[in-house]
N, C-alpha and C. Protein backbone atom coordinates (compact mmCIF):
# COMPACT_ATOMS: atom_id res chain seq x y z
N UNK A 1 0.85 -1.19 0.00
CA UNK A 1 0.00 0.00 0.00
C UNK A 1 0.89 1.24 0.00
N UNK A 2 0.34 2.08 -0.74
CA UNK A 2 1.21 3.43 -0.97
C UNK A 2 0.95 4.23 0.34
N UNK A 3 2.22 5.18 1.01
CA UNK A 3 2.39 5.74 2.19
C UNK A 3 1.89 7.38 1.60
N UNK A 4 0.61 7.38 2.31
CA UNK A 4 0.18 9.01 1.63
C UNK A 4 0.26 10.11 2.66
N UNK A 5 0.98 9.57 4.11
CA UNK A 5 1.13 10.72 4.79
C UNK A 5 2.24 11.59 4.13
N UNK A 6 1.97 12.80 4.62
CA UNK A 6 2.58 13.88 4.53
C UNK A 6 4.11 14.13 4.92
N UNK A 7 5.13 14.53 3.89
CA UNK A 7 6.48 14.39 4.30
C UNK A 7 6.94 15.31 5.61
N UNK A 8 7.72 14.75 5.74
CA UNK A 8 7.99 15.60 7.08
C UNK A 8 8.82 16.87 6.61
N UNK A 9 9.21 17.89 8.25
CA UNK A 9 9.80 18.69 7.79
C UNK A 9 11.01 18.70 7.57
N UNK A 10 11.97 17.60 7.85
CA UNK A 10 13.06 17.33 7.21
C UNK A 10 13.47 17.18 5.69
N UNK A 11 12.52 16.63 5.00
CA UNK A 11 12.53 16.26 4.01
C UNK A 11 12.12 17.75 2.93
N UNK A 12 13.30 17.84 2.61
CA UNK A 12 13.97 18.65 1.31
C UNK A 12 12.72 19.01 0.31
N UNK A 13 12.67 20.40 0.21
CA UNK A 13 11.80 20.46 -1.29
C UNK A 13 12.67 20.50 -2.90
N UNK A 14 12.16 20.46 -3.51
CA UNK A 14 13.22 20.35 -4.78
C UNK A 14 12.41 20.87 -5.90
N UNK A 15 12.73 21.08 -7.08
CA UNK A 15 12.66 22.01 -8.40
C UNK A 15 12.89 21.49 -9.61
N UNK A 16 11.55 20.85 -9.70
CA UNK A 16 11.87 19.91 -11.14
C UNK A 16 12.27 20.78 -12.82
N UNK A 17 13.21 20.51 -13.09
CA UNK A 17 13.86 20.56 -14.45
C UNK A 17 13.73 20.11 -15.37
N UNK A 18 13.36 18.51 -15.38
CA UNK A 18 13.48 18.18 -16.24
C UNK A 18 12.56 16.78 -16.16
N UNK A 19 11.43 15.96 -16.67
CA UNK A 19 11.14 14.73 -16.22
C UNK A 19 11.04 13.85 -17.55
N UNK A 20 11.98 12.59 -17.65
CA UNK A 20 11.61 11.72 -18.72
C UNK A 20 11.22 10.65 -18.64
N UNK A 21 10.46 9.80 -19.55
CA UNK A 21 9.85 8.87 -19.19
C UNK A 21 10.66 7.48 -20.33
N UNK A 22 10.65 6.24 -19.35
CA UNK A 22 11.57 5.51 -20.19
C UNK A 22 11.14 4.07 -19.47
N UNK A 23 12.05 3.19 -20.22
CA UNK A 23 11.88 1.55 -19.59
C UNK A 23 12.88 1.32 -18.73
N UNK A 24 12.97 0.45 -17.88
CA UNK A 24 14.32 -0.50 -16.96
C UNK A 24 14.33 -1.61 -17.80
N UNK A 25 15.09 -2.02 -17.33
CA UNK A 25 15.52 -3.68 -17.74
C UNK A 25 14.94 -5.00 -18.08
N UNK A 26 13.76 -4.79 -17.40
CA UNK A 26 12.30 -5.64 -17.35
C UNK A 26 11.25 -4.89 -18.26
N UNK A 27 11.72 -3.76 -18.89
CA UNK A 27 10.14 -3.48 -19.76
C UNK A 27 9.63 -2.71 -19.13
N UNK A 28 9.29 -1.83 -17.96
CA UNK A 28 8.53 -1.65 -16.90
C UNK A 28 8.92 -0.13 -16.95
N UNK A 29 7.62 0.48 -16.62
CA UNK A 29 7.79 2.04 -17.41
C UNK A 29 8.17 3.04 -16.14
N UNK A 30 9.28 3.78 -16.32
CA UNK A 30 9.94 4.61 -14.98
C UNK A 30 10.13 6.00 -15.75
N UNK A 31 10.08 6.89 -15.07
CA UNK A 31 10.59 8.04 -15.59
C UNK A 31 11.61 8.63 -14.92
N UNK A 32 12.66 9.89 -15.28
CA UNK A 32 13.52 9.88 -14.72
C UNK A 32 13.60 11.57 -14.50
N UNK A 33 13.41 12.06 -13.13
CA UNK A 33 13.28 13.14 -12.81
C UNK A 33 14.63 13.66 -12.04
N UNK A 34 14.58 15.05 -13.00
CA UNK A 34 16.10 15.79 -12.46
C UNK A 34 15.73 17.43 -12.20
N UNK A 35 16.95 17.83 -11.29
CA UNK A 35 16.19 19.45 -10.82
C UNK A 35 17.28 19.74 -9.50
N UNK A 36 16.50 20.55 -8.65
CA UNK A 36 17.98 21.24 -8.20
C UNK A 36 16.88 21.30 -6.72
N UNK A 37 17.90 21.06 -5.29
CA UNK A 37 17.42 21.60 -4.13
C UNK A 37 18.40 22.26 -3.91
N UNK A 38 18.46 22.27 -2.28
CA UNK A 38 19.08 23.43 -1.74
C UNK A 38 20.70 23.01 -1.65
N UNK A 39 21.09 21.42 -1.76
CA UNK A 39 22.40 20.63 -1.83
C UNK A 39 22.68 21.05 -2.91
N UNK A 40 21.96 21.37 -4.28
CA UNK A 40 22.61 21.35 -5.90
C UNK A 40 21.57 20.58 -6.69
N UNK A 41 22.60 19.89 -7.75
CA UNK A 41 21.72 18.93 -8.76
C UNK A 41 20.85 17.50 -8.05
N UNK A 42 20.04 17.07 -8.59
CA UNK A 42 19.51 15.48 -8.36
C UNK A 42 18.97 15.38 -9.26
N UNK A 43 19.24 14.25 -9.53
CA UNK A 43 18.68 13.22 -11.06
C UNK A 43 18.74 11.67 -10.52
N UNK A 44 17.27 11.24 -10.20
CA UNK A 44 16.76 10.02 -9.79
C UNK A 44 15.44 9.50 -10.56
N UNK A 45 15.75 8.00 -10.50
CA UNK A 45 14.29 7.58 -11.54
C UNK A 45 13.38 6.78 -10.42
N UNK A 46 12.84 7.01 -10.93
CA UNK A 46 11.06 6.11 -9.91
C UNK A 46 11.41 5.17 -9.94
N UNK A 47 10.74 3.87 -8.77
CA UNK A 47 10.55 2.89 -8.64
C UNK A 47 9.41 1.92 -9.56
N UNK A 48 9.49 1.52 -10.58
CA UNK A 48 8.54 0.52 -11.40
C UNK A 48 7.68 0.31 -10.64
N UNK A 49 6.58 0.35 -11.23
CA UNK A 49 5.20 -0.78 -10.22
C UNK A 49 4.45 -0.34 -9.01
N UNK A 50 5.11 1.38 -8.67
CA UNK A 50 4.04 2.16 -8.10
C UNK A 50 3.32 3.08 -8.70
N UNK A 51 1.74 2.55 -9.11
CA UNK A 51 1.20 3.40 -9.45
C UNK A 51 0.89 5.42 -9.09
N UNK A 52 1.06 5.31 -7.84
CA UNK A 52 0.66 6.65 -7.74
C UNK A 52 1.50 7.37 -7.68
N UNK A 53 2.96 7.01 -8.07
CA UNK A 53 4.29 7.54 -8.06
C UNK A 53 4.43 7.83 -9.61
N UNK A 54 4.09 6.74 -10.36
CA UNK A 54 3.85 6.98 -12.34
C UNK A 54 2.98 8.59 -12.45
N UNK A 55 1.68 8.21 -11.47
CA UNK A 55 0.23 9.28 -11.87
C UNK A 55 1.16 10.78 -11.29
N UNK A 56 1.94 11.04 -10.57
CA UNK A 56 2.09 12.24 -10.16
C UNK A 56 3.59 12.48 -11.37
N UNK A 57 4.26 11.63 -11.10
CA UNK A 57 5.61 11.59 -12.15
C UNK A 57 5.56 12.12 -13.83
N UNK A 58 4.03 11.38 -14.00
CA UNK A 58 3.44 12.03 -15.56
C UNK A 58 3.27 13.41 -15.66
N UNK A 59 2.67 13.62 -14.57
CA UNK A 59 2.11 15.01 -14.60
C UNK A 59 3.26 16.64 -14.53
N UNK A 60 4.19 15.93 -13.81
CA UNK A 60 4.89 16.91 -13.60
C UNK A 60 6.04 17.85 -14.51
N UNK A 61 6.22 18.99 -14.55
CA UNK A 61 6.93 19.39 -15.84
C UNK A 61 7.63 20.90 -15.07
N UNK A 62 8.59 21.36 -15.51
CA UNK A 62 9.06 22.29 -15.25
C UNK A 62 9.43 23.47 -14.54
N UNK A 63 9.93 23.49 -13.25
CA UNK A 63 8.89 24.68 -12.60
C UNK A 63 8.37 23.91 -10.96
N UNK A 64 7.67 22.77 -11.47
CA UNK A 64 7.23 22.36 -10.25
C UNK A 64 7.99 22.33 -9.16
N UNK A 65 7.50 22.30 -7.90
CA UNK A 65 8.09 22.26 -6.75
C UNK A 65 7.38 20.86 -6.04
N UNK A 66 8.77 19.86 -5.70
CA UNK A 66 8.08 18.61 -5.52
C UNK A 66 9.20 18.45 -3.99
N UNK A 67 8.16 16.95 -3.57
CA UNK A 67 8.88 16.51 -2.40
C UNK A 67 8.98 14.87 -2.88
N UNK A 68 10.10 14.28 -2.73
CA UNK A 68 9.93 12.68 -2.74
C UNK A 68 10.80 11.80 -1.43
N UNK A 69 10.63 10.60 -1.29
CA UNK A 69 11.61 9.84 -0.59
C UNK A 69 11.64 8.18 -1.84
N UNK A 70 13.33 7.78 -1.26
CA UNK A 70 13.82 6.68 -1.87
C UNK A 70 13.89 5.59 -1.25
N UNK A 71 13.93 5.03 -1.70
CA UNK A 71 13.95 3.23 -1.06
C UNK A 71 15.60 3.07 -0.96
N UNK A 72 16.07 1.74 -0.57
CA UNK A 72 17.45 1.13 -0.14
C UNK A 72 18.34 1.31 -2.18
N UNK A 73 17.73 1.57 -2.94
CA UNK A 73 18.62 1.41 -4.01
C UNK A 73 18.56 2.91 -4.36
N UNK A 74 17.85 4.03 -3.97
CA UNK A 74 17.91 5.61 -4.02
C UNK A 74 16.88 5.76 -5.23
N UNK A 75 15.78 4.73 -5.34
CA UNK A 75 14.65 5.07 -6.47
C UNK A 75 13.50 5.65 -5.48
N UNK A 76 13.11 6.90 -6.54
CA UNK A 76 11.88 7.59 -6.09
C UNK A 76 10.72 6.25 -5.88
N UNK A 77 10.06 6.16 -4.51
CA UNK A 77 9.40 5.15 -3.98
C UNK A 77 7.75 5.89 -3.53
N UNK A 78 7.97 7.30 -3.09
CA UNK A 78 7.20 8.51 -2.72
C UNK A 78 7.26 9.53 -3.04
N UNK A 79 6.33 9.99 -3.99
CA UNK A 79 6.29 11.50 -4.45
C UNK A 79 5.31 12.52 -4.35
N UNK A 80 5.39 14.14 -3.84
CA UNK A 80 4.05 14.78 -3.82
C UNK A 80 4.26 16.32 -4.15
N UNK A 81 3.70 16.81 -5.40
CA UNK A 81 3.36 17.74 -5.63
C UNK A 81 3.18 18.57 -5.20
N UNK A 82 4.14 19.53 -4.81
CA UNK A 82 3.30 20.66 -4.11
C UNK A 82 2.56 22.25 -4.31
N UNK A 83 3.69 22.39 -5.54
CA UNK A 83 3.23 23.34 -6.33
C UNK A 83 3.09 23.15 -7.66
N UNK A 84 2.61 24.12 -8.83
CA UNK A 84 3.22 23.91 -9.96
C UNK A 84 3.05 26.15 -10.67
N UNK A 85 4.12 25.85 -11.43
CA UNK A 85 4.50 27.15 -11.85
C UNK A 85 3.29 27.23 -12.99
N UNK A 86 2.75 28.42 -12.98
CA UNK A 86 1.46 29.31 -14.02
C UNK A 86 1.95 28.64 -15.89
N UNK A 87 1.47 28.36 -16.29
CA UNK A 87 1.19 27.96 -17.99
C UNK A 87 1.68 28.99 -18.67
N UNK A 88 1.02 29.92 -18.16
CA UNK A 88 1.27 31.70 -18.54
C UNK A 88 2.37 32.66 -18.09
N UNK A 89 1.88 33.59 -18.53
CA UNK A 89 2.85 35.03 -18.04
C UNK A 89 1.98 35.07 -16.95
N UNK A 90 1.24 34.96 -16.76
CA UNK A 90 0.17 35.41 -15.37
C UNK A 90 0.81 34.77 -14.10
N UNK A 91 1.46 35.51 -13.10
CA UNK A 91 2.18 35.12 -12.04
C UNK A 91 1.31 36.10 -10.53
């Protein structure tokens, strides 16, 4: 079951740059999200086979301001949206 509490306040916000979507080794559809916190760069790919980690991972594009945590191999396992930057000039 997916963990939908709320990250704590330890846990880092970050600034998505860039998100692609691709296969692993098994076929199995991951995308691979990169962007900048307050340490510098990060570029990490999702964990296969969680759905609600794919549904937020799709969505996200440029701008956004996200929070995630990793499992024992450093794959995005938990992810949550917290903002997203205007379509527009309208700020």
């Amino acid at each position: 079951m997916y963990d939908e509490s709320d990250f704590g306040a330890d846990e880092k916000t970050k600034i998505v740059q860039a998100v692609t979507k691709g296969v692993d080794e098994s076929g199995s559809i991951i995308y691979r999200i990169s962007g900048y916190d307050r340490d510098g760069i990060f570029n990490r790919t999702t964990r296969s086979g969680i759905s609600s980690v794919d549904e937020v991972a799709e969505q996200l594009k440029r701008g956004d301001v996200i929070q995630f945590a990793t499992d024992f191999d450093g794959q995005i396992n938990r992810i949550k949206k917290i903002v997203s930057m205007p379509d527009s000039d309208e700020y």
